[in-house]
PDB file of N, CA and C in Angstrom:
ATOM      1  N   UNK A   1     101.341 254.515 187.646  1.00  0.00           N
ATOM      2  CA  UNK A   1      99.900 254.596 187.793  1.00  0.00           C
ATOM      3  C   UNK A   1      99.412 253.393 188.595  1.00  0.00           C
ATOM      4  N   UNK A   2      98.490 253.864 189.514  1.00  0.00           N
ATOM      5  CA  UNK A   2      98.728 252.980 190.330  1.00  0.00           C
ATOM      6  C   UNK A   2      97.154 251.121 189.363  1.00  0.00           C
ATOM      7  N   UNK A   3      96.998 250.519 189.809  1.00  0.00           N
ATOM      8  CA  UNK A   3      96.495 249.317 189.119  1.00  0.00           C
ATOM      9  C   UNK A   3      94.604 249.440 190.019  1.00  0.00           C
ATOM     10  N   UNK A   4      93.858 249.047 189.468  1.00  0.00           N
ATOM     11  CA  UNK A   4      92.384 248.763 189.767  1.00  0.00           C
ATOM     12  C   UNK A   4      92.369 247.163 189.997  1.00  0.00           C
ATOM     13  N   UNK A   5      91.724 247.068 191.875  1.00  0.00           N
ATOM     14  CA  UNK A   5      91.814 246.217 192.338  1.00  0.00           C
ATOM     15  C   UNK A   5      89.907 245.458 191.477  1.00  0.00           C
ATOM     16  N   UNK A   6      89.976 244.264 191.120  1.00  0.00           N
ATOM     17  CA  UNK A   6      88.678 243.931 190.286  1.00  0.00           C
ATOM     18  C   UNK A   6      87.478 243.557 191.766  1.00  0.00           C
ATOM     19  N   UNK A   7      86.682 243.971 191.234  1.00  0.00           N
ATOM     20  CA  UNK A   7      85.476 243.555 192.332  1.00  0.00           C
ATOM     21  C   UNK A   7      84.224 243.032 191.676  1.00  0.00           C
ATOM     22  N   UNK A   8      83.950 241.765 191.744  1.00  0.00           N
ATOM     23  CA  UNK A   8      83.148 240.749 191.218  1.00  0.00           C
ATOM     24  C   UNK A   8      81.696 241.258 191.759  1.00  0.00           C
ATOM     25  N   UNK A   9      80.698 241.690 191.077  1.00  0.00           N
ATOM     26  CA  UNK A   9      79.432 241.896 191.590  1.00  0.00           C
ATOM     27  C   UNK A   9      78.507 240.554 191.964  1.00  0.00           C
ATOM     28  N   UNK A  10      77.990 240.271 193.173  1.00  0.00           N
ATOM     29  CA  UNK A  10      77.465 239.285 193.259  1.00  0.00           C
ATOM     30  C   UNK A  10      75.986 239.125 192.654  1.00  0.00           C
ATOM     31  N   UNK A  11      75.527 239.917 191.925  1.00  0.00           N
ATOM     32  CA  UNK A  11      74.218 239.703 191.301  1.00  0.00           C
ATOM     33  C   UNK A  11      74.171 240.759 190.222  1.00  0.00           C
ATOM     34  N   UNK A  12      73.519 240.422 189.161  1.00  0.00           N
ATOM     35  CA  UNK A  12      73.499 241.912 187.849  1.00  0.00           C
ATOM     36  C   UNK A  12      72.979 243.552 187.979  1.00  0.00           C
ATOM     37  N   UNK A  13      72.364 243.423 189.369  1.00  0.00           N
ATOM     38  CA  UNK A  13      71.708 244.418 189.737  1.00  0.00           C
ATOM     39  C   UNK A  13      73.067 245.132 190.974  1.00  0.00           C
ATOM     40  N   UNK A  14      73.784 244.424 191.168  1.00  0.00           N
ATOM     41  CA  UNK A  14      75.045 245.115 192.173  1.00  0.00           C
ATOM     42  C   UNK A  14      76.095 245.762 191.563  1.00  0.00           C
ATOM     43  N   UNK A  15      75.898 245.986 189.910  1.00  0.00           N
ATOM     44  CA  UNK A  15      77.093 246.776 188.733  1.00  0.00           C
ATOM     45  C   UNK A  15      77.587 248.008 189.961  1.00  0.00           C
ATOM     46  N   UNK A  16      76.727 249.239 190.344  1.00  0.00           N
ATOM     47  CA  UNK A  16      77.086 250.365 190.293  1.00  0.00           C
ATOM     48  C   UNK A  16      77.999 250.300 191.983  1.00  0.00           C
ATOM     49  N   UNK A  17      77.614 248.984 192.403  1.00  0.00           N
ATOM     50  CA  UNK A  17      78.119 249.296 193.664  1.00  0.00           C
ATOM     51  C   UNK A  17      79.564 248.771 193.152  1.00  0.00           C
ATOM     52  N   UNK A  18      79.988 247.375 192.864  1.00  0.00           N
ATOM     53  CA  UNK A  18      80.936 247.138 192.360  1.00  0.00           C
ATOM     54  C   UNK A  18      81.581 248.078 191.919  1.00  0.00           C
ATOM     55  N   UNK A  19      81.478 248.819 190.963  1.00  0.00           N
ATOM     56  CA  UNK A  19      82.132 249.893 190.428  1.00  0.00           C
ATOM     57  C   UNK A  19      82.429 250.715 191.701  1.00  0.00           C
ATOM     58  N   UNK A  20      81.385 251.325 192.402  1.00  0.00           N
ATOM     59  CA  UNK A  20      81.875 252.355 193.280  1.00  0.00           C
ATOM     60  C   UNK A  20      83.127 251.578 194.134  1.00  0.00           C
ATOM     61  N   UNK A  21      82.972 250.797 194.729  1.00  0.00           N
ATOM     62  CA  UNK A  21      83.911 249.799 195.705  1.00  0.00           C
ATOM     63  C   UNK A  21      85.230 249.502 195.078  1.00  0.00           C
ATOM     64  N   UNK A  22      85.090 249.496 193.806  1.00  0.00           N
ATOM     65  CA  UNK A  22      86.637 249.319 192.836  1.00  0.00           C
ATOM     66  C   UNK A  22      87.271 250.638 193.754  1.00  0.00           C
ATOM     67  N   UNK A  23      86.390 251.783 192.663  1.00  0.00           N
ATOM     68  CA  UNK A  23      86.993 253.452 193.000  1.00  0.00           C
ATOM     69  C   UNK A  23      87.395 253.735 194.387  1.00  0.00           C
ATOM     70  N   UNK A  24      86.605 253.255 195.411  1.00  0.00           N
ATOM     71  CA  UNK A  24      86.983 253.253 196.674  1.00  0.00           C
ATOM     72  C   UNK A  24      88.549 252.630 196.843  1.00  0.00           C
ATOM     73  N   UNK A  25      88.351 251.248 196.830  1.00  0.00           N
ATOM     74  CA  UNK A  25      89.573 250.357 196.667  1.00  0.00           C
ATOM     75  C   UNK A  25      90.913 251.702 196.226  1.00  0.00           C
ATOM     76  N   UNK A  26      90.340 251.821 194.788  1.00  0.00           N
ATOM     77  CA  UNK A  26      91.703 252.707 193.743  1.00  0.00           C
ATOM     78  C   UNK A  26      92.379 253.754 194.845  1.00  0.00           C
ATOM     79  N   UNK A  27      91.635 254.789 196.026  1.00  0.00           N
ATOM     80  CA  UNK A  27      91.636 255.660 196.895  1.00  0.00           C
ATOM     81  C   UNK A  27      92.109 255.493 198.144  1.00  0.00           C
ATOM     82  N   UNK A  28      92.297 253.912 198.079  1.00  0.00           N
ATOM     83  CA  UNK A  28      92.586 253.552 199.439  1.00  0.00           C
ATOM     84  C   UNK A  28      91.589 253.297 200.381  1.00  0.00           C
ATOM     85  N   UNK A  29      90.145 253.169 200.051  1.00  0.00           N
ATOM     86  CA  UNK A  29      89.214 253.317 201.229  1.00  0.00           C
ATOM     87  C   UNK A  29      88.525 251.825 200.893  1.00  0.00           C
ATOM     88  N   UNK A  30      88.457 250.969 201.936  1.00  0.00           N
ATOM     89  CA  UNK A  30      87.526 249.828 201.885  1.00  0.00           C
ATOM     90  C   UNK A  30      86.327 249.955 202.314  1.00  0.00           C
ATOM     91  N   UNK A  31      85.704 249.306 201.706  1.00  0.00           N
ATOM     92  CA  UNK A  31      83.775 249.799 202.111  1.00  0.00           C
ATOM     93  C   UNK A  31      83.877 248.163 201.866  1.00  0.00           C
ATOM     94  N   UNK A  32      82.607 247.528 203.108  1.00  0.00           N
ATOM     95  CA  UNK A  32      81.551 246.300 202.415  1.00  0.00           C
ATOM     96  C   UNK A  32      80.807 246.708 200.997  1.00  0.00           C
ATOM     97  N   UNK A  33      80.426 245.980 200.495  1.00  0.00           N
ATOM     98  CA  UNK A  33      79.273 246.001 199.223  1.00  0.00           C
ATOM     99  C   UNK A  33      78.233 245.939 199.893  1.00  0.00           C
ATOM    100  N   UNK A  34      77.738 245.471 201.346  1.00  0.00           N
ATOM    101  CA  UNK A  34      76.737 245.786 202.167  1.00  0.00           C
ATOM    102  C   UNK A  34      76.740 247.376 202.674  1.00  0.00           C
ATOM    103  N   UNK A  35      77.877 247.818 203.138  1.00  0.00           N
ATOM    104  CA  UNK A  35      77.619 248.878 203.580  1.00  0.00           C
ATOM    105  C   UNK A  35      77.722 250.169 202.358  1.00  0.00           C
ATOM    106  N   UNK A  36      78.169 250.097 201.186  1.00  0.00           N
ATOM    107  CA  UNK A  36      77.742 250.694 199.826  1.00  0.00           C
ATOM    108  C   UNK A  36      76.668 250.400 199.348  1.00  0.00           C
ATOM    109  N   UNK A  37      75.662 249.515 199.575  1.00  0.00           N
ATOM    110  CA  UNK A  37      74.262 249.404 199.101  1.00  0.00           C
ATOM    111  C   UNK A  37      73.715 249.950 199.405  1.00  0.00           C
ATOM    112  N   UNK A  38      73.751 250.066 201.440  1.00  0.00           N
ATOM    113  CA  UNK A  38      72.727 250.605 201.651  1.00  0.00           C
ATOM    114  C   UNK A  38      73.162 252.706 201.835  1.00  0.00           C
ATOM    115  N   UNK A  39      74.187 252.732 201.571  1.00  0.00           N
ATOM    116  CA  UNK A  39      74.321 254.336 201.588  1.00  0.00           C
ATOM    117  C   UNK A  39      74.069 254.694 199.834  1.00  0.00           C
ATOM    118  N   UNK A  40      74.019 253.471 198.960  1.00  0.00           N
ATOM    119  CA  UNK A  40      73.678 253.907 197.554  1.00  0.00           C
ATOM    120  C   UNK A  40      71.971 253.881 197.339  1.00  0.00           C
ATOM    121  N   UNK A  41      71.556 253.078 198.145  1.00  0.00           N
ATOM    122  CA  UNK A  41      70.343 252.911 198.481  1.00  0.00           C
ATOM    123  C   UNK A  41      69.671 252.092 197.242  1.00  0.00           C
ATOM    124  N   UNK A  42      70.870 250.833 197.420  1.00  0.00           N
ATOM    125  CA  UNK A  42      70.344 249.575 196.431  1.00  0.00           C
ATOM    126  C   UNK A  42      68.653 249.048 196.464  1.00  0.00           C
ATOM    127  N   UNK A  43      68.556 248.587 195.371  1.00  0.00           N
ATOM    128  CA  UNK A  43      67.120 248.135 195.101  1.00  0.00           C
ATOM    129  C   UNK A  43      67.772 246.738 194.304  1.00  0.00           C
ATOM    130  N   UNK A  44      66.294 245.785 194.570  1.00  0.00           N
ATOM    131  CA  UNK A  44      66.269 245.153 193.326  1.00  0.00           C
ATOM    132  C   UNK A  44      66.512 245.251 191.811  1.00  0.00           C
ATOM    133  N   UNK A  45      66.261 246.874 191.577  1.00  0.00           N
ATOM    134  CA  UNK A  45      66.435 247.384 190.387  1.00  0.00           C
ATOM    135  C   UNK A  45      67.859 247.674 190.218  1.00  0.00           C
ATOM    136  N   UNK A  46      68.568 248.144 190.984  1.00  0.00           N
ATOM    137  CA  UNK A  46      69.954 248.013 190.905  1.00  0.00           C
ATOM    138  C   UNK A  46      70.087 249.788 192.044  1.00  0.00           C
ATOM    139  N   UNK A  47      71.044 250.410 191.375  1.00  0.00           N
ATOM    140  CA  UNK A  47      71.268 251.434 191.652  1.00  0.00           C
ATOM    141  C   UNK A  47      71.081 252.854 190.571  1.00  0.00           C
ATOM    142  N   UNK A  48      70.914 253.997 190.988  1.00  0.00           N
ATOM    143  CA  UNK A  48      70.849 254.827 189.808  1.00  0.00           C
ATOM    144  C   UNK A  48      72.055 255.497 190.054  1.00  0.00           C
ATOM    145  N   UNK A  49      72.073 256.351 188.605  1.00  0.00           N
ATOM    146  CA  UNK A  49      73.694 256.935 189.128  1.00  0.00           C
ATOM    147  C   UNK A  49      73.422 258.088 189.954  1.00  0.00           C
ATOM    148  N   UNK A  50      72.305 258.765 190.364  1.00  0.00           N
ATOM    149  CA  UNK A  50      72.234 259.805 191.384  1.00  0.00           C
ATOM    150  C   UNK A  50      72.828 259.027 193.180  1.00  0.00           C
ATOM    151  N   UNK A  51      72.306 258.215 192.936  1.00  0.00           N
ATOM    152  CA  UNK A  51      72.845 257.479 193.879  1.00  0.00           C
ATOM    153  C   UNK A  51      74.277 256.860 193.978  1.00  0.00           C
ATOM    154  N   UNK A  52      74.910 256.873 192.911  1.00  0.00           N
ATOM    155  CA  UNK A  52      76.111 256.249 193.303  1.00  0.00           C
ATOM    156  C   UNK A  52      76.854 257.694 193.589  1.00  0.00           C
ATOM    157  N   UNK A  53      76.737 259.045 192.808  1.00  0.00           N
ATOM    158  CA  UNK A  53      76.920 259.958 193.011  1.00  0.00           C
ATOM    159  C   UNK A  53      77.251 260.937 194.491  1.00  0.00           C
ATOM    160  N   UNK A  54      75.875 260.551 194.514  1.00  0.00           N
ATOM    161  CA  UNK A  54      75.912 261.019 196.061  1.00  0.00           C
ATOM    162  C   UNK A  54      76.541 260.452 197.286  1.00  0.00           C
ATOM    163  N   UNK A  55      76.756 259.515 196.943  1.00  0.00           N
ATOM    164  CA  UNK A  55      77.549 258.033 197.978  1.00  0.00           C
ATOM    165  C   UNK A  55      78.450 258.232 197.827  1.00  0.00           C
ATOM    166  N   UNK A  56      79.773 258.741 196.354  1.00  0.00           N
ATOM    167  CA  UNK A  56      81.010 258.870 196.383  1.00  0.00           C
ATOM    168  C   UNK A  56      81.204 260.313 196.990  1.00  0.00           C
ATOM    169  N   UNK A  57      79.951 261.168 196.672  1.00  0.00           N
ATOM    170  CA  UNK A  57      80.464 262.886 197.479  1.00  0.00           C
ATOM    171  C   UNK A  57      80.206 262.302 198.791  1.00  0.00           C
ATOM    172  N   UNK A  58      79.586 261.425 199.512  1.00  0.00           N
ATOM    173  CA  UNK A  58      79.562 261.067 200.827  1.00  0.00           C
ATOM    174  C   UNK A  58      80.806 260.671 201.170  1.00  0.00           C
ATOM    175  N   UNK A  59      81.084 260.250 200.505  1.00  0.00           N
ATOM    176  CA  UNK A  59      82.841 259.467 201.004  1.00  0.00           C
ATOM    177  C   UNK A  59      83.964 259.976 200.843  1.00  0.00           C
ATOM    178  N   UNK A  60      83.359 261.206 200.156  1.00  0.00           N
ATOM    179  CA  UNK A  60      84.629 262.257 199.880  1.00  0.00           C
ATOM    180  C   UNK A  60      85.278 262.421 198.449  1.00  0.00           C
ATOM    181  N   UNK A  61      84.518 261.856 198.035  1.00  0.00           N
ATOM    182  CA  UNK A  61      85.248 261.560 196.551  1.00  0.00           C
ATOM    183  C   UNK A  61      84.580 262.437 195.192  1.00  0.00           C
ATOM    184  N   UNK A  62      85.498 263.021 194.589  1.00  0.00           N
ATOM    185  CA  UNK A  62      84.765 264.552 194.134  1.00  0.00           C
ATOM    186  C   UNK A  62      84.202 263.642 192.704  1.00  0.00           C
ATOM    187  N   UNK A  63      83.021 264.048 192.166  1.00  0.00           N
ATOM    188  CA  UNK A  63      82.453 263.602 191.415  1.00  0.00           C
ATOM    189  C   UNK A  63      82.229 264.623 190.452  1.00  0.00           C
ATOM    190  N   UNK A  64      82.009 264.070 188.782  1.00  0.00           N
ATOM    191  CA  UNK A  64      81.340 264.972 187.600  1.00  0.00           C
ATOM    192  C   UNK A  64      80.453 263.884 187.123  1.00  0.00           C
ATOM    193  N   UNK A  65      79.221 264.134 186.271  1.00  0.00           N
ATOM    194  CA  UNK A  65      78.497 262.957 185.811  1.00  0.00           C
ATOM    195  C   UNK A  65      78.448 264.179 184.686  1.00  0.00           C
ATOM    196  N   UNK A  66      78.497 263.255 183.454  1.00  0.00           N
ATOM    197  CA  UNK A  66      78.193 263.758 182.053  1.00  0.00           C
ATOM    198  C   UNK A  66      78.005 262.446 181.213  1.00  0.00           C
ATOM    199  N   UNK A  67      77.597 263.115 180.104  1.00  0.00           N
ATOM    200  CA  UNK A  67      77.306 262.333 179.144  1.00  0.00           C
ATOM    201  C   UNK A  67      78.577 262.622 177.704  1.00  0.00           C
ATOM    202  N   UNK A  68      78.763 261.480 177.703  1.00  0.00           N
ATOM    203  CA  UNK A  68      79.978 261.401 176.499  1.00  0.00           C
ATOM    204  C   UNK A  68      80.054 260.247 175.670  1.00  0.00           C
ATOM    205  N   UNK A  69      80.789 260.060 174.283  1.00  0.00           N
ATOM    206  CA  UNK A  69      81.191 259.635 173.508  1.00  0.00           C
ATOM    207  C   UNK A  69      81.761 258.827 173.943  1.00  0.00           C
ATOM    208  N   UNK A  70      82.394 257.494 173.746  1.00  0.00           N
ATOM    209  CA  UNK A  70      83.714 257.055 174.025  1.00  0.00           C
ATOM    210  C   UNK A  70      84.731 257.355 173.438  1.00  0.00           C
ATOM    211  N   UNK A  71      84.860 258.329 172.327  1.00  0.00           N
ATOM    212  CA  UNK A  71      85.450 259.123 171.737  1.00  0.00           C
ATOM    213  C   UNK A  71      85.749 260.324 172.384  1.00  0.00           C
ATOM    214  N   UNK A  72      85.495 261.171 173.391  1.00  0.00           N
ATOM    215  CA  UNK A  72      84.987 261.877 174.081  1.00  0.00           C
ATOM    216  C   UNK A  72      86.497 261.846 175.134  1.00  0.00           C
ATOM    217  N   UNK A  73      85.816 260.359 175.778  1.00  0.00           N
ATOM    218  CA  UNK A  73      86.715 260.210 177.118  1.00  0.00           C
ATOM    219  C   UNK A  73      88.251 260.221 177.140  1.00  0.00           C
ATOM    220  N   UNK A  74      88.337 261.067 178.315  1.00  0.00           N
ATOM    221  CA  UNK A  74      89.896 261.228 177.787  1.00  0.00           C
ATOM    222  C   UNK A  74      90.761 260.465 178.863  1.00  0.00           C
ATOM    223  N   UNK A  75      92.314 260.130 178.509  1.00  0.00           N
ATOM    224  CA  UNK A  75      93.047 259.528 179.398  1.00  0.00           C
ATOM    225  C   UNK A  75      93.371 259.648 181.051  1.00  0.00           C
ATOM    226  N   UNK A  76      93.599 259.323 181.920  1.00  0.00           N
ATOM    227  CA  UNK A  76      94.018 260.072 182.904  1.00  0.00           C
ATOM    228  C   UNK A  76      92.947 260.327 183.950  1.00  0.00           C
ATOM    229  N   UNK A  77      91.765 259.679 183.713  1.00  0.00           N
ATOM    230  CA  UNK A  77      90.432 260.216 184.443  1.00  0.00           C
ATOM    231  C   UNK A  77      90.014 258.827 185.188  1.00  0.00           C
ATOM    232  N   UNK A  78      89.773 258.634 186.454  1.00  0.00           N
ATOM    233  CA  UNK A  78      89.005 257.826 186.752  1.00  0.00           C
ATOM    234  C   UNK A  78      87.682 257.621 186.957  1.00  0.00           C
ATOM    235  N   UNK A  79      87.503 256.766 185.958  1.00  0.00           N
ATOM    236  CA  UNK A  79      85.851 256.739 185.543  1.00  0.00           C
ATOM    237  C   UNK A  79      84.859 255.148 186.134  1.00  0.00           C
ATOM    238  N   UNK A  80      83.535 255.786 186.017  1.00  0.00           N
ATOM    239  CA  UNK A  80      82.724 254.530 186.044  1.00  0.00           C
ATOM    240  C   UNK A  80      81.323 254.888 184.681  1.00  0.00           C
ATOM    241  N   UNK A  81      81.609 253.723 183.727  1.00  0.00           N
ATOM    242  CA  UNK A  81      80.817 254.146 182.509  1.00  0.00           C
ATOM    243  C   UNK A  81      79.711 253.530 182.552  1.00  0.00           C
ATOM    244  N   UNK A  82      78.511 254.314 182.593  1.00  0.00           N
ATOM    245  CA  UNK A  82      77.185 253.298 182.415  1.00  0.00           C
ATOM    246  C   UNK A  82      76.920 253.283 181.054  1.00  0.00           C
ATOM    247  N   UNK A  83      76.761 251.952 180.281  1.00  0.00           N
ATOM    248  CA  UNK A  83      76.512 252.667 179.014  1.00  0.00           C
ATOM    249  C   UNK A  83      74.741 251.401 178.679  1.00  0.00           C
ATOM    250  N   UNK A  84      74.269 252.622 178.201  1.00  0.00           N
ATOM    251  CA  UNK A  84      73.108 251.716 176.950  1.00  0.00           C
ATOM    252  C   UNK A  84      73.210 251.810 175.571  1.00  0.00           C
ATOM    253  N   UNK A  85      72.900 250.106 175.372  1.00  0.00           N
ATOM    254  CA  UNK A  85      72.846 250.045 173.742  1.00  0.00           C
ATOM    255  C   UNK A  85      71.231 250.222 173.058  1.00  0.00           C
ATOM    256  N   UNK A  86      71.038 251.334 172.747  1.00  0.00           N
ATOM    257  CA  UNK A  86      70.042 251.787 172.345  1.00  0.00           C
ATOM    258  C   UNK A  86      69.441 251.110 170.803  1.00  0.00           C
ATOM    259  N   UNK A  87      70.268 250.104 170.191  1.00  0.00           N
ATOM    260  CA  UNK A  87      70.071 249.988 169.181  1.00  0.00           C
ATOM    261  C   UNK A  87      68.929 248.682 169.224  1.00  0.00           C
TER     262      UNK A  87
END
């Protein structure tokens, strides 16, 4: 299996690109974190996941978004987890 190269977000609001740029990395494809911002269509606010979504079907990369458990998630899947602590 192959290993996840780590990608350091340079600000708290750059999570979803980081993540996408790992997955890229995992695929073989290098992207800037500049040029994933602006096709995720970063904000100050960060990114939403419709947007990171659409940026990985832009790049070719087949996507599912659901909502799950971490109980739920199963082995074998390459994922990016947004999670809130609602409590």
């Amino acid at each position: 299996m192959k290993c996840f190269s780590i990608v350091y977000q340079h600000d708290s609001m750059l999570c979803g690109v980081a993540c996408l740029k790992m997955i890229c990395k995992y695929f073989g494809r290098e992207y800037s974190s500049d040029s994933l911002s602006k096709l995720c269509f970063a904000t100050t606010e960060g990114v939403s996941m419709l947007g990171i979504n659409e940026t990985a079907k832009t790049l070719g990369i087949e996507t599912v978004c659901a909502k799950a458990t971490p109980k739920e998630l199963c082995d074998g899947i390459t994922a990016e987890i947004q999670y809130e602590d609602r409590s």
